[in-house]
PDB file of N, CA and C in Angstrom:
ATOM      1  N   UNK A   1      -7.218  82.585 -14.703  1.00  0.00           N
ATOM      2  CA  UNK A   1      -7.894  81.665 -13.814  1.00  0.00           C
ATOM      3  C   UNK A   1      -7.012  80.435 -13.567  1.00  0.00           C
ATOM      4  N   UNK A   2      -5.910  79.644 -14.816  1.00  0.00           N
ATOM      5  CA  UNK A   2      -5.750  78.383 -14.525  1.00  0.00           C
ATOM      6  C   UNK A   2      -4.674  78.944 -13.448  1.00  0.00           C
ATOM      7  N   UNK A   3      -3.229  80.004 -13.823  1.00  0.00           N
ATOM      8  CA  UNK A   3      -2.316  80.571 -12.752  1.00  0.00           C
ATOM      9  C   UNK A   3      -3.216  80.880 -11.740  1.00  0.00           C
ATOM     10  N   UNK A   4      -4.086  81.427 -10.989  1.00  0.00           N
ATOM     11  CA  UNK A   4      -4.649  81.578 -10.181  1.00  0.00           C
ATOM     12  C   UNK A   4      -4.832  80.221  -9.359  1.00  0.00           C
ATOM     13  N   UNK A   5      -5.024  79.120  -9.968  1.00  0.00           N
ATOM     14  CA  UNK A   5      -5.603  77.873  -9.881  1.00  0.00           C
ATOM     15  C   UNK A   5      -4.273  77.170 -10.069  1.00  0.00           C
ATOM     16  N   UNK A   6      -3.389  77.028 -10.064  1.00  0.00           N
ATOM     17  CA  UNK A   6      -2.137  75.568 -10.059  1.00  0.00           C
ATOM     18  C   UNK A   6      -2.640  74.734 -11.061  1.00  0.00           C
ATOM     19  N   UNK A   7      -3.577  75.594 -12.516  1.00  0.00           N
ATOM     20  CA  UNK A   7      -3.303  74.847 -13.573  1.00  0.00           C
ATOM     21  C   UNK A   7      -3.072  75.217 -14.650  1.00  0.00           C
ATOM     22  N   UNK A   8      -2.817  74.334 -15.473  1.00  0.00           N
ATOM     23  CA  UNK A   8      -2.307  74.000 -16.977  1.00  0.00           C
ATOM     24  C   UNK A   8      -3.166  74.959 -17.424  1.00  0.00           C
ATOM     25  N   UNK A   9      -2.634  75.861 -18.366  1.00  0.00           N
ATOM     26  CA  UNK A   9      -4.077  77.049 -19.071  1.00  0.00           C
ATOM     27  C   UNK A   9      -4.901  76.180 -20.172  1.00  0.00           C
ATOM     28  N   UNK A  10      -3.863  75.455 -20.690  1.00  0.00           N
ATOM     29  CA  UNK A  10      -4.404  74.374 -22.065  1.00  0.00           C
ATOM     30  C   UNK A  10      -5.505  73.541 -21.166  1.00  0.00           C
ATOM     31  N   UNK A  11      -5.611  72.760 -20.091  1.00  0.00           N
ATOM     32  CA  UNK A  11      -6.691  71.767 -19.759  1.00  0.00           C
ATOM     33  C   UNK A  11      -7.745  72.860 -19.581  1.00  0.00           C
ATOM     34  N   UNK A  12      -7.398  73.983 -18.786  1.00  0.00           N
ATOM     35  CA  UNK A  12      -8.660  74.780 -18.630  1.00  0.00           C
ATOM     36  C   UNK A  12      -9.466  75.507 -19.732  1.00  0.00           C
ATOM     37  N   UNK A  13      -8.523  75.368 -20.896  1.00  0.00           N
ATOM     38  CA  UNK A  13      -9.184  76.034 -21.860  1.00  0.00           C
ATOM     39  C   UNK A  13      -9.984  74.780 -22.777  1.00  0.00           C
ATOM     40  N   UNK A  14      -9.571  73.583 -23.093  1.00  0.00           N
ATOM     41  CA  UNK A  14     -10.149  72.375 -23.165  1.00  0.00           C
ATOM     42  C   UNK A  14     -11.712  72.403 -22.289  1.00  0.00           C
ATOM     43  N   UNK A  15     -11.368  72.621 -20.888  1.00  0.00           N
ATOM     44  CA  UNK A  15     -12.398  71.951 -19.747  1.00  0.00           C
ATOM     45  C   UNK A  15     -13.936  73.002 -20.121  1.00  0.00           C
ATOM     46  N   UNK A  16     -13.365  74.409 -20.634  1.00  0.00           N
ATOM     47  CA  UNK A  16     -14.718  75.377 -21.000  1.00  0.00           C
ATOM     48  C   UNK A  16     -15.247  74.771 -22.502  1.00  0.00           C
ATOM     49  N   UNK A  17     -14.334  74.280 -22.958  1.00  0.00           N
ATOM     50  CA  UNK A  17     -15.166  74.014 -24.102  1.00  0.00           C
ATOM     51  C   UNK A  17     -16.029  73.354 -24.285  1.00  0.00           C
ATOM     52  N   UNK A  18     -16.134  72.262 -23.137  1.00  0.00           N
ATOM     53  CA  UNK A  18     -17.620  71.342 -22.416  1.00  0.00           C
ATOM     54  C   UNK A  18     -18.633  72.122 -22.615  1.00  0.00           C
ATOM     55  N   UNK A  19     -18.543  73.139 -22.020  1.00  0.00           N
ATOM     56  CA  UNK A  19     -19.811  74.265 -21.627  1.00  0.00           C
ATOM     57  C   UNK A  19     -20.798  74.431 -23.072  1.00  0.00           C
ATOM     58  N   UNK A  20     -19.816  73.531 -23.929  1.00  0.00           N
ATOM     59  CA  UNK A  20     -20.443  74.583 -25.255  1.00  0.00           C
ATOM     60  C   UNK A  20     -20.593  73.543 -26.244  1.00  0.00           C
ATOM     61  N   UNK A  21     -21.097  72.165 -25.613  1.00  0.00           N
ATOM     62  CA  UNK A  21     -21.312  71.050 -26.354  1.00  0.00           C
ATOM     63  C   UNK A  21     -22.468  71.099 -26.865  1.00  0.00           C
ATOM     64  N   UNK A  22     -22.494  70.493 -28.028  1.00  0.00           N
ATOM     65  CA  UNK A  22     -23.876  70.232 -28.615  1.00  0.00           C
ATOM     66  C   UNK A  22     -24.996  69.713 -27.433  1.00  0.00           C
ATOM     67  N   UNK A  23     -26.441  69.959 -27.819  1.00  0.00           N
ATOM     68  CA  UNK A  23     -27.234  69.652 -26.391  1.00  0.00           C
ATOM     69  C   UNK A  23     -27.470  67.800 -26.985  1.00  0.00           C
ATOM     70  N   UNK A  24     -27.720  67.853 -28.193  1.00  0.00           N
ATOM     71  CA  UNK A  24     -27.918  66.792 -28.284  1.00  0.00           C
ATOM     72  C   UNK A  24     -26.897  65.450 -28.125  1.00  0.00           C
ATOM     73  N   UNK A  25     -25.596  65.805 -28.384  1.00  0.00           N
ATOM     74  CA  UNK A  25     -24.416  65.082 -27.592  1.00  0.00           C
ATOM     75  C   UNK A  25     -24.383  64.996 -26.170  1.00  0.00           C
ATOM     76  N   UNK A  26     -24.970  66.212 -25.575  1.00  0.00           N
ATOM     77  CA  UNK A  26     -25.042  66.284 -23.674  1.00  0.00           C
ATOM     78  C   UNK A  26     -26.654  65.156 -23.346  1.00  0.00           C
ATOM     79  N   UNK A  27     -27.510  65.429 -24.672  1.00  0.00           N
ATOM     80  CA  UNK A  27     -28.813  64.512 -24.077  1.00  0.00           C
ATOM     81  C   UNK A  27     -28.145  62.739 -24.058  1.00  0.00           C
ATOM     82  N   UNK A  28     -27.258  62.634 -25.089  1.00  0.00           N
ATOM     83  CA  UNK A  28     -27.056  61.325 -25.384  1.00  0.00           C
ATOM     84  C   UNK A  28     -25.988  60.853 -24.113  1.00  0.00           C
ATOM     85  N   UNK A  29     -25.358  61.693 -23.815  1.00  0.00           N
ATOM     86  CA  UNK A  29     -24.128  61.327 -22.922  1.00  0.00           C
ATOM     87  C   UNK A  29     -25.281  61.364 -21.374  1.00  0.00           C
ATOM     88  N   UNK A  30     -26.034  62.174 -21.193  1.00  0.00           N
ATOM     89  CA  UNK A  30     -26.801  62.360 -20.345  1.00  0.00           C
ATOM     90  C   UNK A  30     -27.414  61.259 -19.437  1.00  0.00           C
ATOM     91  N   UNK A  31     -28.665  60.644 -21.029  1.00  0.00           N
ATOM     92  CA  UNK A  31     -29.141  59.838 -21.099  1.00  0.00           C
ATOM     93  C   UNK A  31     -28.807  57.819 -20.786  1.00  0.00           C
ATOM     94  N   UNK A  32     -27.445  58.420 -21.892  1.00  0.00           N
ATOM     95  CA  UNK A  32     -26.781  56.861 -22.129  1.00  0.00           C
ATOM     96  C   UNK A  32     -27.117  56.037 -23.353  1.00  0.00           C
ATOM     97  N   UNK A  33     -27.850  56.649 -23.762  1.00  0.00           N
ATOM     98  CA  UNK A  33     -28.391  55.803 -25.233  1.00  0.00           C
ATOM     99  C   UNK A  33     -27.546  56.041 -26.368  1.00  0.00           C
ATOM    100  N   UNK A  34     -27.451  55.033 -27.113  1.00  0.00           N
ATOM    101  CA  UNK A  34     -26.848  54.932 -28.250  1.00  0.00           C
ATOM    102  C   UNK A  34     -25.496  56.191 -28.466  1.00  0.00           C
ATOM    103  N   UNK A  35     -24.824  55.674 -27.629  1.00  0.00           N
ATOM    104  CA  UNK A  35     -23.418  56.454 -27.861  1.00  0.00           C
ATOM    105  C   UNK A  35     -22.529  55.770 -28.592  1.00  0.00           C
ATOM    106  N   UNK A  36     -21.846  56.526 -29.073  1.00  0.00           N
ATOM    107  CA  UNK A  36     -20.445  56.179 -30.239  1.00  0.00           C
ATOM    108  C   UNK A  36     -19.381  55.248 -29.287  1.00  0.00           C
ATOM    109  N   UNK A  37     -19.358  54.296 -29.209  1.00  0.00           N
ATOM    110  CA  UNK A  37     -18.518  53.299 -28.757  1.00  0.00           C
ATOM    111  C   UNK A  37     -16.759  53.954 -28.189  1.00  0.00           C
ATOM    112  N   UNK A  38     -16.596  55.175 -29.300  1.00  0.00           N
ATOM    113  CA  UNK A  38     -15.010  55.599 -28.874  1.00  0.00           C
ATOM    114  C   UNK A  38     -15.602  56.872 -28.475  1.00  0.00           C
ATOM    115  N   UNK A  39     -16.461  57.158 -28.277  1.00  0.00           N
ATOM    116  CA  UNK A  39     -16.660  58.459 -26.974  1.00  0.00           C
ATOM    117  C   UNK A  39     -16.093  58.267 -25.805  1.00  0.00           C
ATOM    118  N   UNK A  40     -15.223  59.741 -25.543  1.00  0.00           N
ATOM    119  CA  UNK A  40     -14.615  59.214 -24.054  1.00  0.00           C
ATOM    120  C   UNK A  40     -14.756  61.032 -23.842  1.00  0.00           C
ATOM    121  N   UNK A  41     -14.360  61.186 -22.762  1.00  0.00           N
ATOM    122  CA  UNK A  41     -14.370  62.579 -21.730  1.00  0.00           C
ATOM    123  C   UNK A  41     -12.730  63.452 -22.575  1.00  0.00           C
ATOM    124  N   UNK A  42     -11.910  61.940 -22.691  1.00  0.00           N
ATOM    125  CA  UNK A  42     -10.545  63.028 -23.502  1.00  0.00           C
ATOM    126  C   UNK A  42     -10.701  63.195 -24.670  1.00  0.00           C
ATOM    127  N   UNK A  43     -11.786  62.705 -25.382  1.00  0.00           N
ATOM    128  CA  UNK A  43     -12.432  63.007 -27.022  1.00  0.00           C
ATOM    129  C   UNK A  43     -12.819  64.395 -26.832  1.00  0.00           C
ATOM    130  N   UNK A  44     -13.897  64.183 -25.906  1.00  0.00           N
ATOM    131  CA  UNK A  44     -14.613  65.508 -25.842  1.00  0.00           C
ATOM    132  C   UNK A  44     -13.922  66.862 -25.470  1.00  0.00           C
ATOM    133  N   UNK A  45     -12.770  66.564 -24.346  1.00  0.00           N
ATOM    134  CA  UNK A  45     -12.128  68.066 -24.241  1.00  0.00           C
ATOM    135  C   UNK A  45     -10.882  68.391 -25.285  1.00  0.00           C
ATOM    136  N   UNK A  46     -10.785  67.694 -26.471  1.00  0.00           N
ATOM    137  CA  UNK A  46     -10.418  67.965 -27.338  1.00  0.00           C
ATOM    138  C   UNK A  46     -11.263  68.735 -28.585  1.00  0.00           C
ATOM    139  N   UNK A  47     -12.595  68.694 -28.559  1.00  0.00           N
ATOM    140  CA  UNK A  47     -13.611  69.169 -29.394  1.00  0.00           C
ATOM    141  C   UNK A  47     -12.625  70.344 -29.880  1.00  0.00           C
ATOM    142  N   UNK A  48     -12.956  70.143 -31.455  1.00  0.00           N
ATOM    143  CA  UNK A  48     -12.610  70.936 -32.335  1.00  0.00           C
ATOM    144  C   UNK A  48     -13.050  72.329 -32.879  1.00  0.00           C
ATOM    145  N   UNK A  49     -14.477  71.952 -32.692  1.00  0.00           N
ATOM    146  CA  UNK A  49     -15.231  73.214 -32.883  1.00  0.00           C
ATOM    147  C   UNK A  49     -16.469  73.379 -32.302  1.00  0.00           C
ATOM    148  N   UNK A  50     -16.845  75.085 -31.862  1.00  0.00           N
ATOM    149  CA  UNK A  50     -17.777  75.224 -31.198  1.00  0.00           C
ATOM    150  C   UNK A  50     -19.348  74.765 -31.891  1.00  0.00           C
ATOM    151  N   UNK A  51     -19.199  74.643 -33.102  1.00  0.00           N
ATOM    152  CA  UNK A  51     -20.691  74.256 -33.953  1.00  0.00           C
ATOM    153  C   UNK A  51     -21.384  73.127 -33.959  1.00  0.00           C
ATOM    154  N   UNK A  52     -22.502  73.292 -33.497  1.00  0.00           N
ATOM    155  CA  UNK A  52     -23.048  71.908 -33.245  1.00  0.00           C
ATOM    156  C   UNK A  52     -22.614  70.885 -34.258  1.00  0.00           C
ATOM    157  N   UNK A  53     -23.154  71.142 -35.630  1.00  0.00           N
ATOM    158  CA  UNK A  53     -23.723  69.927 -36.820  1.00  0.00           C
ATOM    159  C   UNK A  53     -22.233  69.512 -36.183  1.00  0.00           C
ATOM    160  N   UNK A  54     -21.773  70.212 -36.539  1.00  0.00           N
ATOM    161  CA  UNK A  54     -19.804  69.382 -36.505  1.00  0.00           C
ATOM    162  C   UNK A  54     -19.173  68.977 -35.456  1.00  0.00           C
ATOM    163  N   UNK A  55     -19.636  69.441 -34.345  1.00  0.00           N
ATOM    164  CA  UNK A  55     -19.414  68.443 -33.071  1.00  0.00           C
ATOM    165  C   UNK A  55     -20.191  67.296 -33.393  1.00  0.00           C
ATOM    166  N   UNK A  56     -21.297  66.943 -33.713  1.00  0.00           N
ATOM    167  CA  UNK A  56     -22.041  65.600 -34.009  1.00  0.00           C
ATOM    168  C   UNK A  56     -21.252  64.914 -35.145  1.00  0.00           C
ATOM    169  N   UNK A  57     -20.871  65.039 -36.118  1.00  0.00           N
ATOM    170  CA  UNK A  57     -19.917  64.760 -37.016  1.00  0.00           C
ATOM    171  C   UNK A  57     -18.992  64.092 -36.786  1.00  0.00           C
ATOM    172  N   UNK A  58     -17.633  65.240 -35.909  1.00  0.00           N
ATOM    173  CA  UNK A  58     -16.568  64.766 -35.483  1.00  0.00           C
ATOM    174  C   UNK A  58     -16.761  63.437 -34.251  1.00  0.00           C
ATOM    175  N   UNK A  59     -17.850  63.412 -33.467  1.00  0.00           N
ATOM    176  CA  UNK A  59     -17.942  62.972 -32.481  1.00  0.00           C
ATOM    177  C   UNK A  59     -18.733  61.568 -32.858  1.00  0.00           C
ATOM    178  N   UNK A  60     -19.419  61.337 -34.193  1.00  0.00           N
ATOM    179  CA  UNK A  60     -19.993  60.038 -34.530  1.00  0.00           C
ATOM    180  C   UNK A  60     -21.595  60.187 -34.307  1.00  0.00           C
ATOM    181  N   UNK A  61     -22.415  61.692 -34.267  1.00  0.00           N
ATOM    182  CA  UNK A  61     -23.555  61.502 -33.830  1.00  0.00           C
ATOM    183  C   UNK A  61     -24.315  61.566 -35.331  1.00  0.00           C
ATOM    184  N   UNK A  62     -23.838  61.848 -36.178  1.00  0.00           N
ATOM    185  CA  UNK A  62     -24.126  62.181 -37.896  1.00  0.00           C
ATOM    186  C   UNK A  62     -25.639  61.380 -37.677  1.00  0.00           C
ATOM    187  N   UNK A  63     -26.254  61.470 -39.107  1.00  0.00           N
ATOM    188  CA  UNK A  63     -27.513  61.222 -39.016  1.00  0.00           C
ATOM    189  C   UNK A  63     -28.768  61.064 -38.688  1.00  0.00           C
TER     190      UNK A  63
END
């Protein structure tokens, strides 16, 4: 898809991993409430792993 597309395979493989964010990180980003101050869009397409608890973790949503 990204050769098909004039892109980078790495951003596109980053850009699906959105798809597969915690819901409760997508309600907060959604919403706007009480987000982690160093949340940014290049945090997120770096996400480490597909599992929720640990996207909330890595991302500052813990507790």
């Amino acid at each position: 898809m990204a050769e098909a597309h004039g892109l980078d395979p790495s951003n596109v493989r980053h850009a699906f991993n959105l798809a597969f964010l915690s819901p409760r990180i997508l309600e907060v980003i959604v919403s706007g409430w009480d987000m982690p101050p160093d949340l940014s869009v290049a945090r997120l397409l770096r996400v480490q792993s597909l599992v929720w608890d640990e996207q909330e973790r890595e991302f500052g949503f813990s507790g």
